[in-house]
N, C-alpha and C. Protein backbone atom coordinates (compact mmCIF):
# COMPACT_ATOMS: atom_id res chain seq x y z
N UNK A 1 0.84 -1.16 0.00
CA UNK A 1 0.00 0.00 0.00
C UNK A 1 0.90 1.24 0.00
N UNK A 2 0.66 1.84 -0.77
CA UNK A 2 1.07 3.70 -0.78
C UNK A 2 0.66 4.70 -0.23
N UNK A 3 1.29 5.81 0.49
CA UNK A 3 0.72 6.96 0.72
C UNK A 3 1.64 7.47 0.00
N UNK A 4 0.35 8.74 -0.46
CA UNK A 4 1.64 9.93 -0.63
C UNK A 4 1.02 11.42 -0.12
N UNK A 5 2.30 11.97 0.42
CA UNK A 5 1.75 13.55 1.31
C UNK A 5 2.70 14.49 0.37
N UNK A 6 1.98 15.83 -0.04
CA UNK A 6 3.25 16.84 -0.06
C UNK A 6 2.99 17.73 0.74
N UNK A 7 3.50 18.74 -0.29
CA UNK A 7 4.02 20.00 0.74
C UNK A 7 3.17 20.60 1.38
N UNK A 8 3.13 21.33 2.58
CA UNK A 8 2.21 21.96 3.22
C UNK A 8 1.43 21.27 4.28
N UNK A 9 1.29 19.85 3.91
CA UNK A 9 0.72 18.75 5.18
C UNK A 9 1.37 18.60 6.16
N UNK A 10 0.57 19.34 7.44
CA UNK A 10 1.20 19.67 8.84
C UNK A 10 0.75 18.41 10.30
N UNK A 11 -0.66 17.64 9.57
CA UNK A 11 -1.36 16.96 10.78
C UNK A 11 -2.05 15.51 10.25
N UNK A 12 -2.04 14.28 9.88
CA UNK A 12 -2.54 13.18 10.01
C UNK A 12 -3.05 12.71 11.20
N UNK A 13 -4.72 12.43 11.01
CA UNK A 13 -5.07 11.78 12.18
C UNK A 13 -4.49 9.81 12.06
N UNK A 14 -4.57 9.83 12.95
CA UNK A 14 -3.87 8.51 13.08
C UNK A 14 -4.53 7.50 12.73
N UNK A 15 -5.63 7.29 12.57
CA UNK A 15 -6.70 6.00 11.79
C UNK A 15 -6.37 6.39 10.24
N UNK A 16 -5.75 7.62 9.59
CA UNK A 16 -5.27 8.07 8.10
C UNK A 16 -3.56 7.88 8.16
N UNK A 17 -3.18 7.73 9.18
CA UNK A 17 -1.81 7.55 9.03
C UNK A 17 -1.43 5.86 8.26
N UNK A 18 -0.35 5.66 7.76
CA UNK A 18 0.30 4.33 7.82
C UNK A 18 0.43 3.47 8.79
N UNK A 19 -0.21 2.19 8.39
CA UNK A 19 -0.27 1.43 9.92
C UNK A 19 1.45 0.92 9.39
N UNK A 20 2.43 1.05 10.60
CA UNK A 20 3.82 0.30 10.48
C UNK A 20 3.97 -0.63 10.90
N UNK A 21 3.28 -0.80 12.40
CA UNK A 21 3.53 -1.50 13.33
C UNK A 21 3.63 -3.17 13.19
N UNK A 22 4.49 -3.58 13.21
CA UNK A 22 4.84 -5.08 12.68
C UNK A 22 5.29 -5.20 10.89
N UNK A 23 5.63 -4.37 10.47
CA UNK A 23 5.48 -4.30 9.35
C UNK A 23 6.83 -3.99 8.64
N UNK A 24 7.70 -4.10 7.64
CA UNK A 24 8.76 -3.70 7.17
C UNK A 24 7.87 -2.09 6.26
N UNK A 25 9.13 -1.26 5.81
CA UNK A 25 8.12 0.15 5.65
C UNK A 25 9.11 0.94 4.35
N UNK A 26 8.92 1.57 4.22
CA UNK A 26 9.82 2.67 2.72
C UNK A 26 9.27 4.29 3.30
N UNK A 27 10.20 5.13 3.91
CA UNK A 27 9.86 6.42 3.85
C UNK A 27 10.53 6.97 2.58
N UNK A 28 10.01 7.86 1.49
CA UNK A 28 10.89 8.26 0.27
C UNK A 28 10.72 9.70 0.55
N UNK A 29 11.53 11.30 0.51
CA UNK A 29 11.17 11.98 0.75
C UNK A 29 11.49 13.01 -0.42
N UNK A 30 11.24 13.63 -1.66
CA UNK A 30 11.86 13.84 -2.61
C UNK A 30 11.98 15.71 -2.03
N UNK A 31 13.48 16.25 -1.80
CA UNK A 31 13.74 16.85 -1.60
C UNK A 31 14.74 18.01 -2.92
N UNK A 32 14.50 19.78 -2.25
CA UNK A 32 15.56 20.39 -3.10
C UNK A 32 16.38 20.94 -1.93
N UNK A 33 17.68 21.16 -2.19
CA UNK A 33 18.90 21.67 -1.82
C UNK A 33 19.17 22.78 -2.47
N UNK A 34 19.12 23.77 -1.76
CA UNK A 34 19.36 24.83 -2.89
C UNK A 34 20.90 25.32 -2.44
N UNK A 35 21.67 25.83 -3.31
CA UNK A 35 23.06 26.48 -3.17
C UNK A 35 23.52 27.00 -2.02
N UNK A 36 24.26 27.09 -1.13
CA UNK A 36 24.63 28.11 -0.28
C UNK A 36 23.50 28.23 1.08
N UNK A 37 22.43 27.33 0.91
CA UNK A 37 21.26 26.96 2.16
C UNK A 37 21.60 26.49 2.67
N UNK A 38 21.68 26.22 4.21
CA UNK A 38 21.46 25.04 5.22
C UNK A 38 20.40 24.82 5.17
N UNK A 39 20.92 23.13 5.23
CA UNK A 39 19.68 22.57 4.68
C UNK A 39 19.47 21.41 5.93
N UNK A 40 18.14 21.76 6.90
CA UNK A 40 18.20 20.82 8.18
C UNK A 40 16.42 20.78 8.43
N UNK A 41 16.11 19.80 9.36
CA UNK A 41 14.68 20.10 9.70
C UNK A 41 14.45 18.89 9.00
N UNK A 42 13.17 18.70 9.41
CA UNK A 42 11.96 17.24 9.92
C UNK A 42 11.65 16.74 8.47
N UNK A 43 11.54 16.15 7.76
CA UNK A 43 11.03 15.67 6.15
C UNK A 43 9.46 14.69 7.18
N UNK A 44 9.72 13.87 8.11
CA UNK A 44 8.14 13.14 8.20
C UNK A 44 8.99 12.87 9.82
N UNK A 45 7.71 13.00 10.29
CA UNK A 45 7.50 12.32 12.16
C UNK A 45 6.08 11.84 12.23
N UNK A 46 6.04 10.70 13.06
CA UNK A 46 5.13 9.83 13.03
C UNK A 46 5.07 9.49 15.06
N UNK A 47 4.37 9.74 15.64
CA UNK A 47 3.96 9.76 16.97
C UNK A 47 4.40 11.14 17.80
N UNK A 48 4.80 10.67 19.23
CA UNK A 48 4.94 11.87 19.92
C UNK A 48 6.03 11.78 21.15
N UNK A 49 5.82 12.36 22.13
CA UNK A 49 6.94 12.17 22.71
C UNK A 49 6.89 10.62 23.83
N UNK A 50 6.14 9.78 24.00
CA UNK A 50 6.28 8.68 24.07
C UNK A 50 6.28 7.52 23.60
N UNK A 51 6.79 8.14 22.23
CA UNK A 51 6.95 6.91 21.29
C UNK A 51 7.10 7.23 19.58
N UNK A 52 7.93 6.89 18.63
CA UNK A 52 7.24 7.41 17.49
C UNK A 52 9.02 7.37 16.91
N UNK A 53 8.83 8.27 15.28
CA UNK A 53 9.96 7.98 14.76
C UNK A 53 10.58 9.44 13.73
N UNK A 54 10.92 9.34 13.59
CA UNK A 54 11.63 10.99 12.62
C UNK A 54 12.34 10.61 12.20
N UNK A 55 12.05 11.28 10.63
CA UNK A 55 12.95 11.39 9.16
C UNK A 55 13.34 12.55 9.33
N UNK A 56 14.64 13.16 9.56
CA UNK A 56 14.95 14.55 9.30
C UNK A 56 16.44 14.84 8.72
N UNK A 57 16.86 15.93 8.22
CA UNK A 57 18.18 16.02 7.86
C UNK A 57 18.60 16.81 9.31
N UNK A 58 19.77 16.40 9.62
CA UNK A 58 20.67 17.06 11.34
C UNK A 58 21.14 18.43 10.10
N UNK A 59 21.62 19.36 11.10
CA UNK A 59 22.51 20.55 11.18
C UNK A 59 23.32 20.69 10.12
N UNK A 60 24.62 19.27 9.88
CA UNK A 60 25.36 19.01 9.31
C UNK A 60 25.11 18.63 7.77
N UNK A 61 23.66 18.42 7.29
CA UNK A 61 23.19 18.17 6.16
C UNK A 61 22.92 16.80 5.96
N UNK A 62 23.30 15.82 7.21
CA UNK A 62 22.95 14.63 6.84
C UNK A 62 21.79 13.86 7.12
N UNK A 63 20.61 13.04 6.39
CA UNK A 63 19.76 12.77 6.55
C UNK A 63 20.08 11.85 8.21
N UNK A 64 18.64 11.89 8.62
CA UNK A 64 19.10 11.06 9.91
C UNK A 64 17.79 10.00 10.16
N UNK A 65 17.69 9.09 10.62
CA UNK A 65 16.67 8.57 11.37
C UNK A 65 16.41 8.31 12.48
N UNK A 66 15.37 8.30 13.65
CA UNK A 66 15.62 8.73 15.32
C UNK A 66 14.19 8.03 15.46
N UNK A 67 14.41 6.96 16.06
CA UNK A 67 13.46 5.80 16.62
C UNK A 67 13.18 6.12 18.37
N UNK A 68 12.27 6.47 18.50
CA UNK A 68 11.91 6.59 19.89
C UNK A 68 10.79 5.59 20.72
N UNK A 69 11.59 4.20 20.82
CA UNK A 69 10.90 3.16 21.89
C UNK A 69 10.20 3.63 23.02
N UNK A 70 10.82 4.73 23.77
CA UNK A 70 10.33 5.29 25.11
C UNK A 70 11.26 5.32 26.00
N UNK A 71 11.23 5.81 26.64
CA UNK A 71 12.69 6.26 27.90
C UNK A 71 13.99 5.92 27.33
N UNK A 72 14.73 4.67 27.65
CA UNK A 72 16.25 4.30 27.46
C UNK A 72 16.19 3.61 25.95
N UNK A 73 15.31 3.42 25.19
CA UNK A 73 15.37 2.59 24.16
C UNK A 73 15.37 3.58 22.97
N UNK A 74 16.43 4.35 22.47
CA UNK A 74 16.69 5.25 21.78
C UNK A 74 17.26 4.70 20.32
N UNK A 75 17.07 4.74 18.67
CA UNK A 75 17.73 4.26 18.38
C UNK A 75 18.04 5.83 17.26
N UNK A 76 19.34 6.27 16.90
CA UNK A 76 19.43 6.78 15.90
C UNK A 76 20.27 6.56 14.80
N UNK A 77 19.87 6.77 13.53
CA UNK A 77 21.09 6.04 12.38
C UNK A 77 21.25 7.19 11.57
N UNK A 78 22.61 7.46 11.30
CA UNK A 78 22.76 8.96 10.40
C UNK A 78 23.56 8.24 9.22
N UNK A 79 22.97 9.20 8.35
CA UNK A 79 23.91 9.21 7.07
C UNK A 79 25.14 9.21 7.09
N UNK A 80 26.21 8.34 6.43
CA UNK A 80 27.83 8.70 6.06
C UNK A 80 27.31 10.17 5.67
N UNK A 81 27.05 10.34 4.76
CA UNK A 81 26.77 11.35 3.31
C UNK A 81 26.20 12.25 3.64
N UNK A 82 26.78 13.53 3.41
CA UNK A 82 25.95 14.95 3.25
C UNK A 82 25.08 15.34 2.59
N UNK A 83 24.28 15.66 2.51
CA UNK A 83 22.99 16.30 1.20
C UNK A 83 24.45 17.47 0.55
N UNK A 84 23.94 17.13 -0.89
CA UNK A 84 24.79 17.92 -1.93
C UNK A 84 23.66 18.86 -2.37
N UNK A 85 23.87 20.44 -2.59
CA UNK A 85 22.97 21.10 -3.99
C UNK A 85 22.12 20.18 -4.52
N UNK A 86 20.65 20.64 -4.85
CA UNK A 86 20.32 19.86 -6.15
C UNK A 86 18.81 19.23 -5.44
N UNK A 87 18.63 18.46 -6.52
CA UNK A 87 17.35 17.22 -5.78
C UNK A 87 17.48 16.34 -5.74
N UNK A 88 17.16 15.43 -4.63
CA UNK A 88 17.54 14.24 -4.16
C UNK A 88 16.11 13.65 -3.64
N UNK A 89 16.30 12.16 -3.74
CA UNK A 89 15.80 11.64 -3.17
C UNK A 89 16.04 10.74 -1.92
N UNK A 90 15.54 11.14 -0.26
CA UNK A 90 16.32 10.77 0.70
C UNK A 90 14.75 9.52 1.21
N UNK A 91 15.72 8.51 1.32
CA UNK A 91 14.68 7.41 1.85
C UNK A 91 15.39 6.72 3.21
N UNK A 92 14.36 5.97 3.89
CA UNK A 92 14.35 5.20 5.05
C UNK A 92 14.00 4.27 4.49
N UNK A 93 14.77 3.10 4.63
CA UNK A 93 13.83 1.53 4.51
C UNK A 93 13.81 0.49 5.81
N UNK A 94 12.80 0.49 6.24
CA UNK A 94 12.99 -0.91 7.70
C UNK A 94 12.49 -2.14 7.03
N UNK A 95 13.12 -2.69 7.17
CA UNK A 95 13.36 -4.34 7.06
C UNK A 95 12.95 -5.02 8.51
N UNK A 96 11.75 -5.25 8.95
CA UNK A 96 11.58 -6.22 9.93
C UNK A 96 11.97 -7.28 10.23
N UNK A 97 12.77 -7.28 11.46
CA UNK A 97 13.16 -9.02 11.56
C UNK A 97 12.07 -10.11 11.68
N UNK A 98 11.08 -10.23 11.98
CA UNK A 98 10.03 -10.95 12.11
C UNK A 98 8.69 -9.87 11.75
N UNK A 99 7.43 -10.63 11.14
CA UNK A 99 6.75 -9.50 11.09
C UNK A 99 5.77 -9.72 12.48
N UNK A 100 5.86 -9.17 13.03
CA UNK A 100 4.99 -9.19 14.19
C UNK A 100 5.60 -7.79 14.58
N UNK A 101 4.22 -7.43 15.98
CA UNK A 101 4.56 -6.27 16.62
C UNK A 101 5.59 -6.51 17.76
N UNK A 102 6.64 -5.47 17.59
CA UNK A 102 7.53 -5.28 18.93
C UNK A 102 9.01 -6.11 18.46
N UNK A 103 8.59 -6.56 16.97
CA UNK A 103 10.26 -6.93 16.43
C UNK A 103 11.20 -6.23 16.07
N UNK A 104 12.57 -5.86 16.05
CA UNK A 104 13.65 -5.36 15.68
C UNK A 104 13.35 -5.35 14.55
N UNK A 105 14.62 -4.49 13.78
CA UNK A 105 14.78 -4.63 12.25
C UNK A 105 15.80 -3.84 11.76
N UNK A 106 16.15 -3.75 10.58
CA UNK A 106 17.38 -2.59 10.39
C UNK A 106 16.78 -1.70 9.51
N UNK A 107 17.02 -0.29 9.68
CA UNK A 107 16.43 0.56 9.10
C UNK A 107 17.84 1.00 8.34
N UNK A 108 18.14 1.18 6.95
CA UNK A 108 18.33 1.77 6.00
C UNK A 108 18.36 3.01 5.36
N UNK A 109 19.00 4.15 5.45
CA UNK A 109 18.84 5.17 4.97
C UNK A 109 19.87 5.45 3.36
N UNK A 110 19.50 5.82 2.49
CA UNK A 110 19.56 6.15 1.25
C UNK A 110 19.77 7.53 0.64
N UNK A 111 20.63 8.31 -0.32
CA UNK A 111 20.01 9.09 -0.80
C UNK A 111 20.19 8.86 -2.42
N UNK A 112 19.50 9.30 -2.98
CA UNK A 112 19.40 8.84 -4.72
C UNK A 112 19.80 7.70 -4.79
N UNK A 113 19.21 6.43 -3.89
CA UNK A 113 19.27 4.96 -4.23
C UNK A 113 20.23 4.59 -3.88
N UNK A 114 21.20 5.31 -3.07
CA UNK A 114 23.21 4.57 -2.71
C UNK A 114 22.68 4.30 -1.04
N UNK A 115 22.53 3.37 -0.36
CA UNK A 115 23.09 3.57 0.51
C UNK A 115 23.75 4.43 1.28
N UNK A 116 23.76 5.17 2.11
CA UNK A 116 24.67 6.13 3.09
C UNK A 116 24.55 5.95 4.65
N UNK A 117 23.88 5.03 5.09
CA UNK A 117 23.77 4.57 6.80
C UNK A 117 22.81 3.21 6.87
N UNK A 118 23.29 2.90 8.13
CA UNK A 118 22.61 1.18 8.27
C UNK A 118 22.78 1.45 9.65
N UNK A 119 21.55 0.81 10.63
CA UNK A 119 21.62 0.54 11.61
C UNK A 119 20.46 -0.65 12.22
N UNK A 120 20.80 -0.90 13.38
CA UNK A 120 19.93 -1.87 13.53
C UNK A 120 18.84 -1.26 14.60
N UNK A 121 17.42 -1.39 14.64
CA UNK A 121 16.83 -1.05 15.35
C UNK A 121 16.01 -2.38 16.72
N UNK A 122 16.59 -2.73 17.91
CA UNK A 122 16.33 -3.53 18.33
C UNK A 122 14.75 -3.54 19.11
N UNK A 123 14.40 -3.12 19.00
CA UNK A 123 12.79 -2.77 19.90
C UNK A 123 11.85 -2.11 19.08
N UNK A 124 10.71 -2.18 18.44
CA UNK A 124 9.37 -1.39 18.02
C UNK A 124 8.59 -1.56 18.87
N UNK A 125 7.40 -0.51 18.07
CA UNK A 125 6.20 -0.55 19.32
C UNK A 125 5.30 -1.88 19.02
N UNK A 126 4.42 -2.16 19.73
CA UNK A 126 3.92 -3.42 19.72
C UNK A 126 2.23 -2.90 19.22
């Protein structure tokens, strides 16, 4: 199944959101870089502060991903790779280790289809 959101979409109620939960997933976020910009801030977040996940580029220009289990169960995976000028396409892929709720998996980050970070995420929500 597909969603697709653009620009300007600030609020999904959550019975319209993507169900993830147990599920392997593809965030794709088709972005521009413009010249001489810092280029940082949120591309997609999905829950809240007890739980949930963020696609964003850090400070440094690199896409990041930031898994929030709840209290000590933190996971974040950053890009090798800087966002360059230009348009790109920056993706997340989770790969579930089992499909059920509350399995690990490694989430994947990408930009224009290369690989640029791997990590493993040991805990989801259930």
């Amino acid at each position: 199944m597909d969603f697709t959101y653009y620009g300007g979409v600030t609020r999904i109620p959550e019975n319209s959101a993507p169900r993830i939960i147990g599920r392997s997933f593809v965030i794709n976020a088709e972005i521009v870089v413009k010249d001489g910009t810092a280029m940082d801030g949120v591309l997609v977040a999905h829950g809240g502060r007890h739980g949930g996940y963020s696609l964003y580029v850090d400070k440094s220009g690199r896409p990041t991903f930031h898994y929030n289990m709840i209290n000590d169960l933190q996971y974040r995976i950053v890009s090798q790779v800087p966002l360059t000028p230009g348009m790109h396409s920056v993706a997340a892929s989770f790969n579930i280790d089992e499909p059920k709720p509350g399995s690990g998996g490694t989430l994947t980050l990408l930009i224009d289809g290369q690989e640029t970070g791997r990590g493993h995420i040991e805990h989801t929500h259930r």
